[in-house]
Every structure is written in structure tokens, then in C-alpha cells.
N, C-alpha and C. Protein backbone atom coordinates (compact mmCIF):
# COMPACT_ATOMS: atom_id res chain seq x y z
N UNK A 1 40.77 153.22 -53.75
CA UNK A 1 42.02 153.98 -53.95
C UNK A 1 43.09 153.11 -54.59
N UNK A 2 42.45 152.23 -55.49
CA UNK A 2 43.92 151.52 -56.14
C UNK A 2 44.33 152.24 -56.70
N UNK A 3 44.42 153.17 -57.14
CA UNK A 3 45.22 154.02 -58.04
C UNK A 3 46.45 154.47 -57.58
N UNK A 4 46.30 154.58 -56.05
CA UNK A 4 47.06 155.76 -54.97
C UNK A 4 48.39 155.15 -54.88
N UNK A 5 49.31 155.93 -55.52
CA UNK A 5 51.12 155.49 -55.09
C UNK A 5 51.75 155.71 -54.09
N UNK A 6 51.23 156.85 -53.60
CA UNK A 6 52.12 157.14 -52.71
C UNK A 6 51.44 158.33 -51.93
N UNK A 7 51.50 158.06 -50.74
CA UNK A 7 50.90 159.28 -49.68
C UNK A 7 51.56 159.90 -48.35
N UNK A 8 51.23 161.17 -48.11
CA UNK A 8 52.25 162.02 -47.39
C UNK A 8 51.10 161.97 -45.75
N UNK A 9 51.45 161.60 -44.93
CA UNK A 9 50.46 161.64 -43.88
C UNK A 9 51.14 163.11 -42.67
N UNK A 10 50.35 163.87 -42.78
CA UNK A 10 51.03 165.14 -41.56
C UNK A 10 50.74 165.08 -40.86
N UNK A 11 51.96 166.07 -39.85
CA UNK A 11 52.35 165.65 -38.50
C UNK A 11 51.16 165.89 -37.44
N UNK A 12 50.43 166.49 -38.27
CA UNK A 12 49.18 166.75 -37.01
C UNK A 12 47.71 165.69 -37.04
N UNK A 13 48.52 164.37 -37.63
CA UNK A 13 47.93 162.97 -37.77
C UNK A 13 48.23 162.57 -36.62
N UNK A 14 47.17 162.23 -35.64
CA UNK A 14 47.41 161.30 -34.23
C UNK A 14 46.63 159.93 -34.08
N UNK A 15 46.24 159.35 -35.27
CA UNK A 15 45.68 158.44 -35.26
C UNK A 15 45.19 157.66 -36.71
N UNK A 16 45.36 156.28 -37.07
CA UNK A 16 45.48 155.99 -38.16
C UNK A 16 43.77 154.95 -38.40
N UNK A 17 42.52 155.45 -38.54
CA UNK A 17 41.44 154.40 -38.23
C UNK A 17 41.45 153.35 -39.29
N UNK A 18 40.15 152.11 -38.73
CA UNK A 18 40.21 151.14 -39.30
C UNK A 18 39.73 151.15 -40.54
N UNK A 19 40.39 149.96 -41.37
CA UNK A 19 40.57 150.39 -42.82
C UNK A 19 41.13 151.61 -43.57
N UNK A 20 41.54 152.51 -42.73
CA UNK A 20 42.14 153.73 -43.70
C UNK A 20 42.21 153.53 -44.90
N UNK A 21 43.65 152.96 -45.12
CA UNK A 21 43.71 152.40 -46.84
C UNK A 21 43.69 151.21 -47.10
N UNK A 22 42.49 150.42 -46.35
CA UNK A 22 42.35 149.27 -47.03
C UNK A 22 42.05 148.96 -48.98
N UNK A 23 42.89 148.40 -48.96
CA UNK A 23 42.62 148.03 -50.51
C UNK A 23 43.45 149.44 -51.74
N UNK A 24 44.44 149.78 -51.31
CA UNK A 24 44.95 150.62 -51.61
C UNK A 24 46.43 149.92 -52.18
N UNK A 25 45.92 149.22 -53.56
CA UNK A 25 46.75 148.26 -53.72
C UNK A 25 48.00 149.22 -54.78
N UNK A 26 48.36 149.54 -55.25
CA UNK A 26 49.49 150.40 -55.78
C UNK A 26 50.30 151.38 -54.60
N UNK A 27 50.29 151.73 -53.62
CA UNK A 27 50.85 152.24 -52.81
C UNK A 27 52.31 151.66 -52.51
N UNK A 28 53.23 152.61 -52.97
CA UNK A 28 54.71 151.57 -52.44
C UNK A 28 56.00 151.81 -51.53
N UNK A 29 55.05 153.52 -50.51
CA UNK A 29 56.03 153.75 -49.62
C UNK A 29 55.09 154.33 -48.68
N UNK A 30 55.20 154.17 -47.58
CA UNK A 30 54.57 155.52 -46.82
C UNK A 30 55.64 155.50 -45.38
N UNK A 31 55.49 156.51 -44.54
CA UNK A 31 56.14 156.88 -43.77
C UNK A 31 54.98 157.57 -42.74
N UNK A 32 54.70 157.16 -41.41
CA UNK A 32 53.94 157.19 -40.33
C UNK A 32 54.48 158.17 -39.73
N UNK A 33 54.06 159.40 -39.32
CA UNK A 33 54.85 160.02 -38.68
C UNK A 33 54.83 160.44 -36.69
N UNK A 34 55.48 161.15 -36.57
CA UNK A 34 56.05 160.87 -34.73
C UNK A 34 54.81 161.02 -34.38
N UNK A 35 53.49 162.25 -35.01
CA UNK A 35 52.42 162.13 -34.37
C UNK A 35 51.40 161.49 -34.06
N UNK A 36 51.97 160.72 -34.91
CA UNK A 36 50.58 159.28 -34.71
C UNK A 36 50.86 158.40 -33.58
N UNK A 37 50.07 158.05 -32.75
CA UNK A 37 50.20 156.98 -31.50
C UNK A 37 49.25 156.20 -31.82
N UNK A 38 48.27 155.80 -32.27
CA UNK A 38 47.87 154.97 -32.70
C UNK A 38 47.77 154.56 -34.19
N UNK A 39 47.39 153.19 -34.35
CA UNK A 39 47.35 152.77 -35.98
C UNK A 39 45.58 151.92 -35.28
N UNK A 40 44.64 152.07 -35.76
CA UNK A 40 43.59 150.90 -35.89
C UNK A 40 43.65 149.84 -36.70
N UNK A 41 43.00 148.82 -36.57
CA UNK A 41 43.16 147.25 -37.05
C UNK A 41 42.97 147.22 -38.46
N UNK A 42 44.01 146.55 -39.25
CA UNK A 42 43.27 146.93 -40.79
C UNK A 42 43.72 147.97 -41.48
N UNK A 43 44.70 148.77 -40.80
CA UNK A 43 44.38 150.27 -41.59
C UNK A 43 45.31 150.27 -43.03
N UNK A 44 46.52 149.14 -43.11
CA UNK A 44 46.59 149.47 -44.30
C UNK A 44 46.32 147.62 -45.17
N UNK A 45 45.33 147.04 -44.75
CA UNK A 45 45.22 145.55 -45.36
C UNK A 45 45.19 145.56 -46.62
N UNK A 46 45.55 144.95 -47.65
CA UNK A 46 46.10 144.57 -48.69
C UNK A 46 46.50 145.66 -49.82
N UNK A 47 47.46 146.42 -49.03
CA UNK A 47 48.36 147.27 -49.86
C UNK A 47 49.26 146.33 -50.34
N UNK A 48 48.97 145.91 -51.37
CA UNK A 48 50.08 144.73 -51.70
C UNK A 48 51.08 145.03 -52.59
N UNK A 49 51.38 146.32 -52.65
CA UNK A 49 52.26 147.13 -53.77
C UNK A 49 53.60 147.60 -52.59
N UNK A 50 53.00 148.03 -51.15
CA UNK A 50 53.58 148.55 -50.23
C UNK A 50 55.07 147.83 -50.07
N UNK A 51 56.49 147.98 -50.36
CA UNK A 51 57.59 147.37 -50.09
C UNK A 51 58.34 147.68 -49.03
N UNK A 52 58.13 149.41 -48.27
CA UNK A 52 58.99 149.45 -47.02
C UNK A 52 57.88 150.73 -46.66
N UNK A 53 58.11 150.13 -44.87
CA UNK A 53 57.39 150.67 -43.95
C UNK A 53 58.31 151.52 -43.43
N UNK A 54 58.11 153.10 -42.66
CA UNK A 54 58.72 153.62 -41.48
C UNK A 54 57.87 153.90 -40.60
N UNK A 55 58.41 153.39 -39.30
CA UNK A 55 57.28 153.89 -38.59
C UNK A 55 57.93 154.60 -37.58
N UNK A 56 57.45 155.72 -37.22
CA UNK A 56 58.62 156.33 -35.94
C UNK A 56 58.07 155.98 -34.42
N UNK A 57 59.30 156.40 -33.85
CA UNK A 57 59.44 156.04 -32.38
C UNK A 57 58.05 156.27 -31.37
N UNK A 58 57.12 156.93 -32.05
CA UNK A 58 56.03 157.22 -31.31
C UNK A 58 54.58 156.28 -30.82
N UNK A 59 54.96 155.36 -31.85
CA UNK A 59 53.78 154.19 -31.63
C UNK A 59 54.17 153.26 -30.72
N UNK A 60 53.28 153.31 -29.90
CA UNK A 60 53.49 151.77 -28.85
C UNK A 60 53.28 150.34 -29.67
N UNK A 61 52.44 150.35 -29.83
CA UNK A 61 51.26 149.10 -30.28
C UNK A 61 51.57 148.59 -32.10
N UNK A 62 51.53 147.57 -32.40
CA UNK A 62 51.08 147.57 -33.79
C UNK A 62 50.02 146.41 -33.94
N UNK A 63 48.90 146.77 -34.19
CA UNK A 63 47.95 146.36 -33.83
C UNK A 63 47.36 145.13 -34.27
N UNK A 64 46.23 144.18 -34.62
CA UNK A 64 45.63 143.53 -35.17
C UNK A 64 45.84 143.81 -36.65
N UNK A 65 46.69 142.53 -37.61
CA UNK A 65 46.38 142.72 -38.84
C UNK A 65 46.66 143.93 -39.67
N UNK A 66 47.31 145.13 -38.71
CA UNK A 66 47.99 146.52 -39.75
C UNK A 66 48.67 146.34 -40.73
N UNK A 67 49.11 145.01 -41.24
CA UNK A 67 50.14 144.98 -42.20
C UNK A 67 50.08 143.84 -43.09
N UNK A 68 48.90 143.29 -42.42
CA UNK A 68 48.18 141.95 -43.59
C UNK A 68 48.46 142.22 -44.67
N UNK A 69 48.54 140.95 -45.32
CA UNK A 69 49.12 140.73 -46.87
C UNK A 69 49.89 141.85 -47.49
N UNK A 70 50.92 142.12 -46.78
CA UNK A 70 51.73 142.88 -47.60
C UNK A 70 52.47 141.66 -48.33
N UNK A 71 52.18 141.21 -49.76
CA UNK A 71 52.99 140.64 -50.11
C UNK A 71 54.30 140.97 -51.25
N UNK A 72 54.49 142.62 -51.28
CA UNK A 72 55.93 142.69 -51.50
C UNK A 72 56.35 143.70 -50.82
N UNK A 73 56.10 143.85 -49.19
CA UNK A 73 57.02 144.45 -48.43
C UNK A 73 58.33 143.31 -48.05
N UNK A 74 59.43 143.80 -48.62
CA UNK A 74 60.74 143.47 -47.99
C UNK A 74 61.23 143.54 -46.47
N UNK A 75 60.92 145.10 -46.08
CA UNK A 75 61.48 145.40 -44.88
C UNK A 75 60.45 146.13 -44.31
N UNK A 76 60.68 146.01 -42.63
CA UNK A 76 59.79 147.25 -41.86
C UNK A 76 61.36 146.93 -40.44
N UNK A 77 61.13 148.28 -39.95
CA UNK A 77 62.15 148.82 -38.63
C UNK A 77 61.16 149.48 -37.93
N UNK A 78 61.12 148.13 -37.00
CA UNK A 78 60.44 148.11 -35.72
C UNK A 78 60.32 148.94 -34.75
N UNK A 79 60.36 150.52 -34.06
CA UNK A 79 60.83 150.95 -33.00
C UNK A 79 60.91 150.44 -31.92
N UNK A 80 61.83 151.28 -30.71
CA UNK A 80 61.71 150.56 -29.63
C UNK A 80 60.74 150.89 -28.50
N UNK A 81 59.66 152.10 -28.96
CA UNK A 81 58.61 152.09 -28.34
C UNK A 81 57.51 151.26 -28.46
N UNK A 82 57.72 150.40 -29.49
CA UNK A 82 56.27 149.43 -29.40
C UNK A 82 56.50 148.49 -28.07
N UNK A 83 55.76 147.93 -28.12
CA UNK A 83 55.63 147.30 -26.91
C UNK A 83 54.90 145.67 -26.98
N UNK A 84 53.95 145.79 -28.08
CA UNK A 84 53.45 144.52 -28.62
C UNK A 84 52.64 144.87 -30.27
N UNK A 85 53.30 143.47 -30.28
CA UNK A 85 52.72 143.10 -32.22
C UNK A 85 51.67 142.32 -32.11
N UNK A 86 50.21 142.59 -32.34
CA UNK A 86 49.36 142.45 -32.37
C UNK A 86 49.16 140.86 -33.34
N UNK A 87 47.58 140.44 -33.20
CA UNK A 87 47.14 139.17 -33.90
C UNK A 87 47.18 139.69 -35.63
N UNK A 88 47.98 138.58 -36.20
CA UNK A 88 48.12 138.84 -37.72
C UNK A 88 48.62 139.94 -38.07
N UNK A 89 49.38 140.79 -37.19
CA UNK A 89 49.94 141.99 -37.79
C UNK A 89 50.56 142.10 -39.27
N UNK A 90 51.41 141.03 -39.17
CA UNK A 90 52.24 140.61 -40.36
C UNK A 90 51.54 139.54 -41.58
N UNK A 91 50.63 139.02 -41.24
CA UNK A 91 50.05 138.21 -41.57
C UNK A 91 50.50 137.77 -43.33
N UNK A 92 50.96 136.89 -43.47
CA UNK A 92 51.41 136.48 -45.18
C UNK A 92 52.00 137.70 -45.72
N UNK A 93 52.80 138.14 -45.37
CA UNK A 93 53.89 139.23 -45.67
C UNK A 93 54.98 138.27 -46.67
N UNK A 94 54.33 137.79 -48.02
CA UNK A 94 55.35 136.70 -47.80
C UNK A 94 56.71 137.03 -48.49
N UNK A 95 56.96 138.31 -48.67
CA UNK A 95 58.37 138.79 -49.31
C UNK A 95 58.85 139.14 -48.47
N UNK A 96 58.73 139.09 -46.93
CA UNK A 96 59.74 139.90 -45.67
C UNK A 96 60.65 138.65 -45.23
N UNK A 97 62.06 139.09 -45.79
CA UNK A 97 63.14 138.06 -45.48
C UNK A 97 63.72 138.30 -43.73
N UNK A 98 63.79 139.88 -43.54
CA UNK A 98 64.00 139.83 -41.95
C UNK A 98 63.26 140.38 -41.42
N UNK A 99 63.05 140.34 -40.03
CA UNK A 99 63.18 141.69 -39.52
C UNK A 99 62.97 141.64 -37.52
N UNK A 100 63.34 142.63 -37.45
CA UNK A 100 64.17 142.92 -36.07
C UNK A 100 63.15 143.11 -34.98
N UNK A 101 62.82 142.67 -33.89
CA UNK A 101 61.70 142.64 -32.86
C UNK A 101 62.94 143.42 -31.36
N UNK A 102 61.90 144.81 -31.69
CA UNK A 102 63.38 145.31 -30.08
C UNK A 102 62.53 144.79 -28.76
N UNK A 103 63.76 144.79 -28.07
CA UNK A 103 63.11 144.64 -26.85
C UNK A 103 62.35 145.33 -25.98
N UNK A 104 61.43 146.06 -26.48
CA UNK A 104 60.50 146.30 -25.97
C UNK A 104 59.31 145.83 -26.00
N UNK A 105 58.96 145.06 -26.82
CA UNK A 105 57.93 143.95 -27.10
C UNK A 105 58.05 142.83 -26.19
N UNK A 106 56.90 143.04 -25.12
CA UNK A 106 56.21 141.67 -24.36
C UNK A 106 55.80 140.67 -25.06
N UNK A 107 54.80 140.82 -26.31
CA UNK A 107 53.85 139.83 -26.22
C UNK A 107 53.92 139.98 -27.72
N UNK A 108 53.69 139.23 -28.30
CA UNK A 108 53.61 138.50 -29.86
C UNK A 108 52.22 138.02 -30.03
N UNK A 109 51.27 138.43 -30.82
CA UNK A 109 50.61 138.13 -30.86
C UNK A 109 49.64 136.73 -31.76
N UNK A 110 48.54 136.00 -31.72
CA UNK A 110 48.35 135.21 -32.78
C UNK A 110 48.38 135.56 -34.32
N UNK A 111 48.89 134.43 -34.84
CA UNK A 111 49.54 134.49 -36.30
C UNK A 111 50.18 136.25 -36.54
N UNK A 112 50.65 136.52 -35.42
CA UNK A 112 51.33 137.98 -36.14
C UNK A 112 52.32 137.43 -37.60
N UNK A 113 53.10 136.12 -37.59
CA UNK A 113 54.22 136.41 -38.52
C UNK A 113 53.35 135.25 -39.42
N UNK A 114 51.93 134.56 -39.64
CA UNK A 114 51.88 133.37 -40.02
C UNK A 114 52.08 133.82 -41.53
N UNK A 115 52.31 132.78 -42.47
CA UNK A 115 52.42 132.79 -43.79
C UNK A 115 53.76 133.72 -44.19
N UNK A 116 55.04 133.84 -43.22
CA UNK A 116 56.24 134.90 -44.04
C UNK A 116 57.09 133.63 -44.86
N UNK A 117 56.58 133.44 -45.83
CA UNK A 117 57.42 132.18 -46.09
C UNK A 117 58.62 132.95 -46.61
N UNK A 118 59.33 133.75 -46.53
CA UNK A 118 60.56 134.06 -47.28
C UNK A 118 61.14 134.57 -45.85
N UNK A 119 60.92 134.89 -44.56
CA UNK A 119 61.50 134.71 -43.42
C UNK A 119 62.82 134.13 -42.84
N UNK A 120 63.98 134.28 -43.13
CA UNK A 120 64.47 133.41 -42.93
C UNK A 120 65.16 133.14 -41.72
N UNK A 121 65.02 134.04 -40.63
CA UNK A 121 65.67 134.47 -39.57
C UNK A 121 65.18 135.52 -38.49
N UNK A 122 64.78 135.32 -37.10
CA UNK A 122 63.92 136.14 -36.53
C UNK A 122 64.82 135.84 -35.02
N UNK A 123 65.36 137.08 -34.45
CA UNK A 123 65.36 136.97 -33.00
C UNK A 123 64.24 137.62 -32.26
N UNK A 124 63.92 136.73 -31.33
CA UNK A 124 62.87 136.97 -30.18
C UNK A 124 63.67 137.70 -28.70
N UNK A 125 63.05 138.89 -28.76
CA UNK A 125 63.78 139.59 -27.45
C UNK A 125 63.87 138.97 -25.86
N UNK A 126 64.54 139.21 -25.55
CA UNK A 126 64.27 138.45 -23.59
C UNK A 126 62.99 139.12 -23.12
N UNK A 127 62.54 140.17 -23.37
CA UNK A 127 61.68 141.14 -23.04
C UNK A 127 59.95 139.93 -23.36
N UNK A 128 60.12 139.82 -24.30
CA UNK A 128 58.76 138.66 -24.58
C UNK A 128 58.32 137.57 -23.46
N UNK A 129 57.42 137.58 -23.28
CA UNK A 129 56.89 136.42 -21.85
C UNK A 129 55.96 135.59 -22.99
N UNK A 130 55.44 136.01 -23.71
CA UNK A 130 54.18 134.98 -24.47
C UNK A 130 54.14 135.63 -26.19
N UNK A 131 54.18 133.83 -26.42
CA UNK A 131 53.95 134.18 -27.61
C UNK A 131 52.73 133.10 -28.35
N UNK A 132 51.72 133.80 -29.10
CA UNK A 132 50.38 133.15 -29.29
C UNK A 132 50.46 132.25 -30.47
N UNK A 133 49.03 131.72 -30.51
CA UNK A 133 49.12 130.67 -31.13
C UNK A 133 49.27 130.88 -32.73
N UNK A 134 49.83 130.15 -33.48
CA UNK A 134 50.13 129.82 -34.96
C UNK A 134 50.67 131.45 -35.18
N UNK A 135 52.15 132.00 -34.41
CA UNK A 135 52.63 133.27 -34.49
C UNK A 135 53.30 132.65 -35.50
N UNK A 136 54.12 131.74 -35.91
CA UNK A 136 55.26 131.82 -37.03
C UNK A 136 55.02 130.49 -37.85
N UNK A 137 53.48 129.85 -38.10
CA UNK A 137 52.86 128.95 -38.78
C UNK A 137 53.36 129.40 -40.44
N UNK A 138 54.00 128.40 -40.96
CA UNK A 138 54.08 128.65 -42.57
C UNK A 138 55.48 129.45 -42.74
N UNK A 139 55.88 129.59 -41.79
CA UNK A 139 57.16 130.59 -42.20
C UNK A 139 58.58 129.40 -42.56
N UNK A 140 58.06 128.87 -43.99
CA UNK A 140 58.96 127.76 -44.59
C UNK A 140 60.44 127.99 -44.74
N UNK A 141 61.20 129.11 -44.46
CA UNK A 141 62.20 129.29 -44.73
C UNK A 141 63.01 129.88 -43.44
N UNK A 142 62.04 129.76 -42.74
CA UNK A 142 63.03 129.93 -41.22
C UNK A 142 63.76 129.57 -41.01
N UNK A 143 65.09 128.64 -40.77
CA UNK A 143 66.11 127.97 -40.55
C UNK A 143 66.09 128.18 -38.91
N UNK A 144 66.44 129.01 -38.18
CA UNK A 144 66.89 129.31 -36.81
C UNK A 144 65.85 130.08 -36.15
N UNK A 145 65.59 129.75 -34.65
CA UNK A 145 64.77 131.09 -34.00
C UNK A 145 65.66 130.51 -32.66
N UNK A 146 65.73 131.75 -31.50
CA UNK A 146 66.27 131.21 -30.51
C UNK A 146 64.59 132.00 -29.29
N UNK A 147 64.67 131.08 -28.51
CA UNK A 147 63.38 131.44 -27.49
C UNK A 147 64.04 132.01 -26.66
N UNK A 148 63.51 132.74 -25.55
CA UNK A 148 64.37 133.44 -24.98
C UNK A 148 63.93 132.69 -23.39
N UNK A 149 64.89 132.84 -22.27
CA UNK A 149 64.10 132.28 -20.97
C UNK A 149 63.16 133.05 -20.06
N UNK A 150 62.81 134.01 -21.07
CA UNK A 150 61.66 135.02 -20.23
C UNK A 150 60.05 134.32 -21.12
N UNK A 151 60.18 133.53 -21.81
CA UNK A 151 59.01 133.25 -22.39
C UNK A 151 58.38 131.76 -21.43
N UNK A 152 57.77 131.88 -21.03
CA UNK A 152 56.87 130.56 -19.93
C UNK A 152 56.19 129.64 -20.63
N UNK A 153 55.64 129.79 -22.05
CA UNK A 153 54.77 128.82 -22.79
C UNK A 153 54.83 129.66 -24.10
N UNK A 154 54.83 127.73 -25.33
CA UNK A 154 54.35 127.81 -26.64
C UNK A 154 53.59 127.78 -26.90
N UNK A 155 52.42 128.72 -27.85
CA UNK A 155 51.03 128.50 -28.16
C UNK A 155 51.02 127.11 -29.23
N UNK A 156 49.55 127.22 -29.07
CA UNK A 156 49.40 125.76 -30.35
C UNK A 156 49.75 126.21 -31.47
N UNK A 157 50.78 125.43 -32.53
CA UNK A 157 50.69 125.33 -33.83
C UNK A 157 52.21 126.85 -33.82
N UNK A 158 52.64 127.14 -33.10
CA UNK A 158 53.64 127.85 -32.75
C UNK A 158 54.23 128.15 -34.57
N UNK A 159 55.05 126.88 -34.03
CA UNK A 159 56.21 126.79 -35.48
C UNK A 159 55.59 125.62 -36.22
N UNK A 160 54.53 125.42 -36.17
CA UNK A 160 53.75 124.75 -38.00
C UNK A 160 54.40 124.92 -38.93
N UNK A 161 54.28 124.23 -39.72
CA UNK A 161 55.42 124.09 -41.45
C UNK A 161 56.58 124.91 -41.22
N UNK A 162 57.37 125.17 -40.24
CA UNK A 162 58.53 125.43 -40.46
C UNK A 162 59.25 124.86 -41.36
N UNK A 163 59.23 124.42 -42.33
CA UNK A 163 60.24 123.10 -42.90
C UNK A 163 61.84 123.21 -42.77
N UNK A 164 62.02 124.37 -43.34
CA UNK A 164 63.53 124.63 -42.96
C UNK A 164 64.12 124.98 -41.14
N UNK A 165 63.44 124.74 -40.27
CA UNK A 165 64.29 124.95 -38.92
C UNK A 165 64.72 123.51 -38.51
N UNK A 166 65.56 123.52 -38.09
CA UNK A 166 66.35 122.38 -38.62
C UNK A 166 67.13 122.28 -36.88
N UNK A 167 67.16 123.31 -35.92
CA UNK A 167 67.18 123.15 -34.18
C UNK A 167 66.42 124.21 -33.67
N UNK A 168 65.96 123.75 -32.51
CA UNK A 168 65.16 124.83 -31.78
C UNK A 168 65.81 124.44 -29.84
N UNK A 169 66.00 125.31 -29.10
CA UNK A 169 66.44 125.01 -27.89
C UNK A 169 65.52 125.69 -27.27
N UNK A 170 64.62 125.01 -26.32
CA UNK A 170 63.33 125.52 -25.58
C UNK A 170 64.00 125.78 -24.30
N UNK A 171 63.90 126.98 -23.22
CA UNK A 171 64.10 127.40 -22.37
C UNK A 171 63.54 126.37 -21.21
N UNK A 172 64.79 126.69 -19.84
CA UNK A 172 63.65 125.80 -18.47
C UNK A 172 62.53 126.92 -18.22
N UNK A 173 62.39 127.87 -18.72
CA UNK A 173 61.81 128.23 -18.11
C UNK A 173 60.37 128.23 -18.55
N UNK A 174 60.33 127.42 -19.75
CA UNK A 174 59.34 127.37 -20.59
C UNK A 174 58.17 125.93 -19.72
N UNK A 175 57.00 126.16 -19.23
CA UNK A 175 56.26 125.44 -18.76
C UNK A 175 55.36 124.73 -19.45
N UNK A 176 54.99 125.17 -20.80
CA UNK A 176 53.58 124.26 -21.17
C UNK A 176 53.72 124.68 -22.85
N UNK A 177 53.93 123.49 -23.33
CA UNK A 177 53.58 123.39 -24.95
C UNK A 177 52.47 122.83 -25.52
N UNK A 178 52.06 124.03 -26.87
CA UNK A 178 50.53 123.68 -27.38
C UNK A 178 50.49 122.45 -28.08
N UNK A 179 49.86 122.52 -28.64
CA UNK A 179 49.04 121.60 -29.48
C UNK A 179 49.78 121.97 -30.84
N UNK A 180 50.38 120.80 -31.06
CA UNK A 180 51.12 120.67 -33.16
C UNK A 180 51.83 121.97 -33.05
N UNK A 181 52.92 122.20 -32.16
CA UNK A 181 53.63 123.68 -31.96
C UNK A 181 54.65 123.32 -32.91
N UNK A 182 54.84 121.82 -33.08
CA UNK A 182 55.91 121.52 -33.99
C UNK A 182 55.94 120.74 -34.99
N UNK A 183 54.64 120.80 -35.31
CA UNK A 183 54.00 119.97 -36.42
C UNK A 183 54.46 120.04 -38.07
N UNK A 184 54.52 119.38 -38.97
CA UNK A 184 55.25 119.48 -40.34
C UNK A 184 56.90 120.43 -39.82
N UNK A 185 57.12 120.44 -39.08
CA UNK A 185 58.80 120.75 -38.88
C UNK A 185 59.63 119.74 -39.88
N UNK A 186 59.60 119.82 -40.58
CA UNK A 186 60.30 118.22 -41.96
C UNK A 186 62.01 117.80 -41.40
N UNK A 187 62.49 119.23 -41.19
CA UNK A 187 63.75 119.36 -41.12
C UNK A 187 64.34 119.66 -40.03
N UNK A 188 63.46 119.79 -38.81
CA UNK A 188 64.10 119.33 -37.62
C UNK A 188 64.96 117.85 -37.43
N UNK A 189 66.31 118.18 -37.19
CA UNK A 189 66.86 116.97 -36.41
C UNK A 189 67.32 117.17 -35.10
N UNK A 190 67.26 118.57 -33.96
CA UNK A 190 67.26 118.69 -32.90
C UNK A 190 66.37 119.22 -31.84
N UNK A 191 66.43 118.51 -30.64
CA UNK A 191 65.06 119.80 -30.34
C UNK A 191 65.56 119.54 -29.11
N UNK A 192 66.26 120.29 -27.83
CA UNK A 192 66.44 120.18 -26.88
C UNK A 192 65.10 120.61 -25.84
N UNK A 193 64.83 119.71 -25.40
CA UNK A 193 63.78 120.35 -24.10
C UNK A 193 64.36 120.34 -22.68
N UNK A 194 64.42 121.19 -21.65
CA UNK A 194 65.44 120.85 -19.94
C UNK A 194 64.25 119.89 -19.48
């Protein structure tokens, strides 16, 4: 389906399976609608035409890799019914400069944000307890993240090549850091630990 620009999904869609539009590389808007509660893993991987996501209030979950290599989505608005961002959700998204995590999200999953190198700014909700390994690896233009004190542990390889974060303030409440969580950080000159 490279051809496909643009697609209308109806409301009596309750479920999005794996690969749907994988490889559905010209696509450059779509809009998910309230009836869908699920998305499967993959379903839209390398729509790389895709620039803005909507997704409505009805999805909990965003799953494994749903949004891999979008590399000229700008923006997506998160609802506040999800609840967790799956492994590689975001995966090398590398044109997404923000975007907003509500607090309804527990758990962050591995490499959900790895490779956003145009990232430049991400708050993490209090709501989050764990966040997995190599979640924000490569995201070179991060400058700032703040952890929140509901999170207990950094996975390994956390913030890898951050180059641009330049302070990070780790919570007491934070118990156990991975392996190279802060590895190629170039431009760290602060790092408070309690």
C-alpha cells in the first residue's frame, strides 16, 4: 500500500491488527477513532510519510512498536486514557520535537522513545513507577528530563547518547541504576544523586 495517502478508519473499528499498514509509506494523516480500544504491535511500522497522529480518548495501551520509524511525524497527543507506552512504540521517530506523556501512564516501556534525536524536551508524569531499558537511548537533543519520585529504578542504557542533557536530578526514591544509564552523556555537568 505505498501508494495510500490517506485513510478514513470507521467508528465501528474496535481493533487495529498486527501490521495493518505496515509499509504504507505515503500515508500523512490518519485519525484513530473512539471505537478502537485496541491497536496490535506493528500496525502502522514504517509509515514514514505519517506527520500527525490523533488518537482518541478510548485507547488504554499503545503498544509494542505502533509507531516505529515514523520518521516525519512531528507531533502525536497522547490521551489520558492510556495507561502505558509500550517497547519501541516511538522507536526513531526522529522528527518528534515534543511530546506530552499524561499522567496516566505507569510504565514506559523498552526503547519506547530510542532514536528521537530531534526530542528536545519530555516531562515524565508522577504517575510512572518504571521506566525500561534504553527508553530515551539516542535522543541527542534532549537538553532537560525531570524523574519523578514515584519512579524506584533506571533501566540499563536509560539516557545513552543524550549529548545535549546537560542536568539530571535523580529522586530518593530512586533505588537501583542500570548499566551505561548515563553513558556518552558528553554534556552533562550535573547529576545530583540523594
Amino acid at each position: 500500500c505505498s501508494s495510500l495517502t490517506q485513510i478514513t478508519i470507521p467508528s465501528s473499528v474496535t481493533s487495529i491488527g498486527n501490521y495493518a499498514f505496515d509499509g504504507c509509506s505515503s500515508l500523512s494523516q490518519i485519525t484513530i477513532p473512539s471505537s478502537v480500544i485496541s491497536i496490535a504491535n506493528s500496525a502502522f511500522r514504517g509509515c514514514s510519510s505519517l506527520t500527525k497522529i490523533i488518537i482518541d480518548s478510548s485507547v488504554t495501551s499503545i503498544v509494542d512498536s505502533a509507531f516505529r520509524g515514523f520518521s516525519s511525524l512531528t507531533k502525536i497527543i497522547i490521551p489520558s486514557s492510556v495507561n502505558s507506552i509500550g517497547e519501541g512504540a516511538f522507536y526513531e521517530c526522529s522528527s518528534l520535537t515534543q511530546i506530552t506523556i499524561p499522567s496516566s501512564v505507569t510504565s514506559i516501556g523498552d526503547s519506547a522513545f530510542k532514536g528521537c534525536s530531534s526530542l528536545t524536551k519530555i516531562k515524565i508524569p508522577s504517575s510512572v513507577i518504571s521506566i525500561g531499558n534504553y527508553a530515551f537511548d539516542g535522543c541527542s537533543s534532549l537538553t532537560k528530563i525531570t524523574i519523578p519520585s514515584s519512579v524506584t529504578s533506571i533501566g540499563n542504557y536509560v539516557f545513552h547518547g543524550c549529548s545535549s542533557l546537560t542536568q539530571i536530578i535523580i529522586p530518593s526514591s530512586v533505588i537501583s541504576i542500570g548499566e551505561g544509564a548515563f553513558y556518552e552523556c558528553s554534556s552533562l555537568t550535573q547529576i545530583i544523586i540523594p
